[in-house]
Protein backbone atom coordinates (compact mmCIF):
# COMPACT_ATOMS: atom_id res chain seq x y z
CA UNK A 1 -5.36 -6.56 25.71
CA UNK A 2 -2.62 -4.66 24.28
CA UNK A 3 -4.30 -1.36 24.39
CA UNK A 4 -3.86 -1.92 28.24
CA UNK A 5 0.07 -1.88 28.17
CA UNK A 6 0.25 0.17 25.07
CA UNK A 7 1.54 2.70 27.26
CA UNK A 8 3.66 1.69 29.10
CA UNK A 9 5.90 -0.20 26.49
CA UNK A 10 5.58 3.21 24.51
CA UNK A 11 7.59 4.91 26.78
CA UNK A 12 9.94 2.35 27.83
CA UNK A 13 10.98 1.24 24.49
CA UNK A 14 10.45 4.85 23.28
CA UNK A 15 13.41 5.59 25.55
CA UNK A 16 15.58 2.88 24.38
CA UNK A 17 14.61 3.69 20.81
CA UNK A 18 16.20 7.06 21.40
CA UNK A 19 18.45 6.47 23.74
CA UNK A 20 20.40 3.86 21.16
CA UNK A 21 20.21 6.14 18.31
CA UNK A 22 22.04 8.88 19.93
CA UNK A 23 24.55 6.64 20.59
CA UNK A 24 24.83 5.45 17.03
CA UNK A 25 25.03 8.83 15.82
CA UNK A 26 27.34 10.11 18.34
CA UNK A 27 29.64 6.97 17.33
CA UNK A 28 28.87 7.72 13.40
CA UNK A 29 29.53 11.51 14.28
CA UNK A 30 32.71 11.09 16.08
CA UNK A 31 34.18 8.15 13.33
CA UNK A 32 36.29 9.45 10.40
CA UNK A 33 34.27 9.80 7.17
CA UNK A 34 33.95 6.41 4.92
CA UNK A 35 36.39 5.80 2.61
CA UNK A 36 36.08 4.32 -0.69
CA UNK A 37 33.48 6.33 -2.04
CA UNK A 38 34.08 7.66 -5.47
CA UNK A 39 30.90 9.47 -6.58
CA UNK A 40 29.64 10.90 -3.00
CA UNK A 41 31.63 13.11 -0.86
CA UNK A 42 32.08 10.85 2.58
CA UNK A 43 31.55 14.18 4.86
CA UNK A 44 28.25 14.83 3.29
CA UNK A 45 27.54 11.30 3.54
CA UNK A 46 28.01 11.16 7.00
CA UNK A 47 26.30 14.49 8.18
CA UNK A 48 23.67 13.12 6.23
CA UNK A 49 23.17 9.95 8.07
CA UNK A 50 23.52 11.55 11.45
CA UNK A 51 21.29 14.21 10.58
CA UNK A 52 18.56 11.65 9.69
CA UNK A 53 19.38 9.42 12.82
CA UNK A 54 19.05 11.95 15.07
CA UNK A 55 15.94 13.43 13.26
CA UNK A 56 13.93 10.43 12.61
CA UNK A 57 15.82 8.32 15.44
CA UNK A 58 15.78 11.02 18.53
CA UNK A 59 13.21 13.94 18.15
CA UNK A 60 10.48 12.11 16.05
CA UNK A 61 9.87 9.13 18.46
CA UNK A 62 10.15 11.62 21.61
CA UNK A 63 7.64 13.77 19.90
CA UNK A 64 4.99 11.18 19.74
CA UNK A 65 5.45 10.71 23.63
CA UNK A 66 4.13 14.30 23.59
CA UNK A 67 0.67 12.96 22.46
CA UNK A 68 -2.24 11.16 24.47
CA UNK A 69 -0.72 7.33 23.68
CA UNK A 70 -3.95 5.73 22.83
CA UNK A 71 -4.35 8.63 20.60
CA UNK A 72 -3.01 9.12 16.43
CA UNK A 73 -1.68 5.31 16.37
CA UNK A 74 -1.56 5.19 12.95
CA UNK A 75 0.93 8.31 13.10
CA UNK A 76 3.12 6.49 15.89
CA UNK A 77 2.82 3.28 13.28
CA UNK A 78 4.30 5.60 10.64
CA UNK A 79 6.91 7.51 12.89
CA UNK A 80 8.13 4.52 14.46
CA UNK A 81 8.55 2.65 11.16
CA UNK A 82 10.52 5.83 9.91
CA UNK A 83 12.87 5.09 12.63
CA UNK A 84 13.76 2.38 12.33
CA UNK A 85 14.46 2.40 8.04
CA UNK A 86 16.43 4.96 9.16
CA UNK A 87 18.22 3.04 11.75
CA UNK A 88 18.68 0.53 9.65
CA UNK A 89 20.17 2.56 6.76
CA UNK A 90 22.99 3.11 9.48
CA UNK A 91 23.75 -0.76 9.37
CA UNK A 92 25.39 0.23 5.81
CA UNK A 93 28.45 -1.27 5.40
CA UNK A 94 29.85 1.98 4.15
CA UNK A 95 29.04 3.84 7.02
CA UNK A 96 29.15 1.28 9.79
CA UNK A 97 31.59 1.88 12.73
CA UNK A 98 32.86 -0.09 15.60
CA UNK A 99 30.70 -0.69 18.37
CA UNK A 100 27.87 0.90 16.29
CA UNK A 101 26.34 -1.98 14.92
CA UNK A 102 24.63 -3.42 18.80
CA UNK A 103 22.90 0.00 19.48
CA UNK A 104 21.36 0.42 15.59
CA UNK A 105 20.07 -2.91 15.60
CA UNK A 106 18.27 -2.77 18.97
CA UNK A 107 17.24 1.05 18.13
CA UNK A 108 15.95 -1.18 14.41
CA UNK A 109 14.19 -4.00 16.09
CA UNK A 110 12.44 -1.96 18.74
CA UNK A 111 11.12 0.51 16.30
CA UNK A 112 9.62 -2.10 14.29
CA UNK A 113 7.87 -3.67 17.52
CA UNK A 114 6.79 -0.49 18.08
CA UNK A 115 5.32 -0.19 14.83
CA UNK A 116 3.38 -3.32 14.90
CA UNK A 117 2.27 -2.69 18.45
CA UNK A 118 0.40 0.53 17.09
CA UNK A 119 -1.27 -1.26 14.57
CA UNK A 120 -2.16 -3.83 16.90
CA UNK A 121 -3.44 -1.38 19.09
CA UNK A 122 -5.38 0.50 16.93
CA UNK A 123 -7.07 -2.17 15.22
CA UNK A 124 -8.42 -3.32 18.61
CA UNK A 125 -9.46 0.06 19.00
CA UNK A 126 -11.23 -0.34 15.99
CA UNK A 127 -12.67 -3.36 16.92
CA UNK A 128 -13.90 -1.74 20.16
CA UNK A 129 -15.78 0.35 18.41
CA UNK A 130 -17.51 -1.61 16.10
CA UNK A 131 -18.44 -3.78 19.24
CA UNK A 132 -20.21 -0.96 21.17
CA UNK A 133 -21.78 0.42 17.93
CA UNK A 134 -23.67 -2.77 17.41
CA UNK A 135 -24.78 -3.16 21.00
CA UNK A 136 -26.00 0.24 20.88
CA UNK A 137 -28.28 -0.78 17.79
């Protein structure tokens, strides 16, 4: 059953996933470093964290739209739960912005639906298989 709108929710809430983390990094991007931080510099802290956003956020879950989408699930599984730990490391309170917050933890939560979709998905894929093997035999 889920195979049959895989899809379609991969692109939609691939979009969204990307879409929201390129706002949170433009608003992480744009903010003035954190301040408080004694051992790590707060501009290399912050370049950091939008260099990972828009890495694992932006380019890695557009990427896997590249593929065939009933195709490599485990690899979407893996991608998609990349993006959103590293989302969610931008829910830090030391680098957390204003109006940042909304947009990371929609980016978080649909990366993680994502990830169990895939699963999901390739599991009854899995379970396909196994079906037509044995009525085969």
């Amino acid at each position: 059953m889920i195979t049959h709108f895989y899809p379609t929710a991969l692109r939609i809430i691939t979009c969204i996933v990307a879409v929201c983390s390129a706002v949170s990094a433009t608003l992480l991007g744009t903010a003035p470093p954190p301040q408080g931080l004694v051992v790590l510099d707060p501009t290399d802290l912050r370049t950091t964290a939008v260099v990972l956003t828009i890495s694992l956020g932006v380019v890695a879950p557009v990427a896997v739209l590249i593929a065939d989408p009933l195709r490599c699930l485990l690899l979407k599984a893996a991608v998609f739960a990349a993006s959103g730990f590293g989302n969610a490391m931008m829910l830090s309170p030391l680098l957390v912005v204003p109006f940042q917050e909304t947009p990371t933890l929609l980016a978080v939560i649909c990366s993680l639906a994502l990830t169990v979709a895939s699963i999901v998905a390739y599991m009854e894929s899995v379970e396909r298989k196994n079906a037509r093997r044995r009525a085969n035999t």
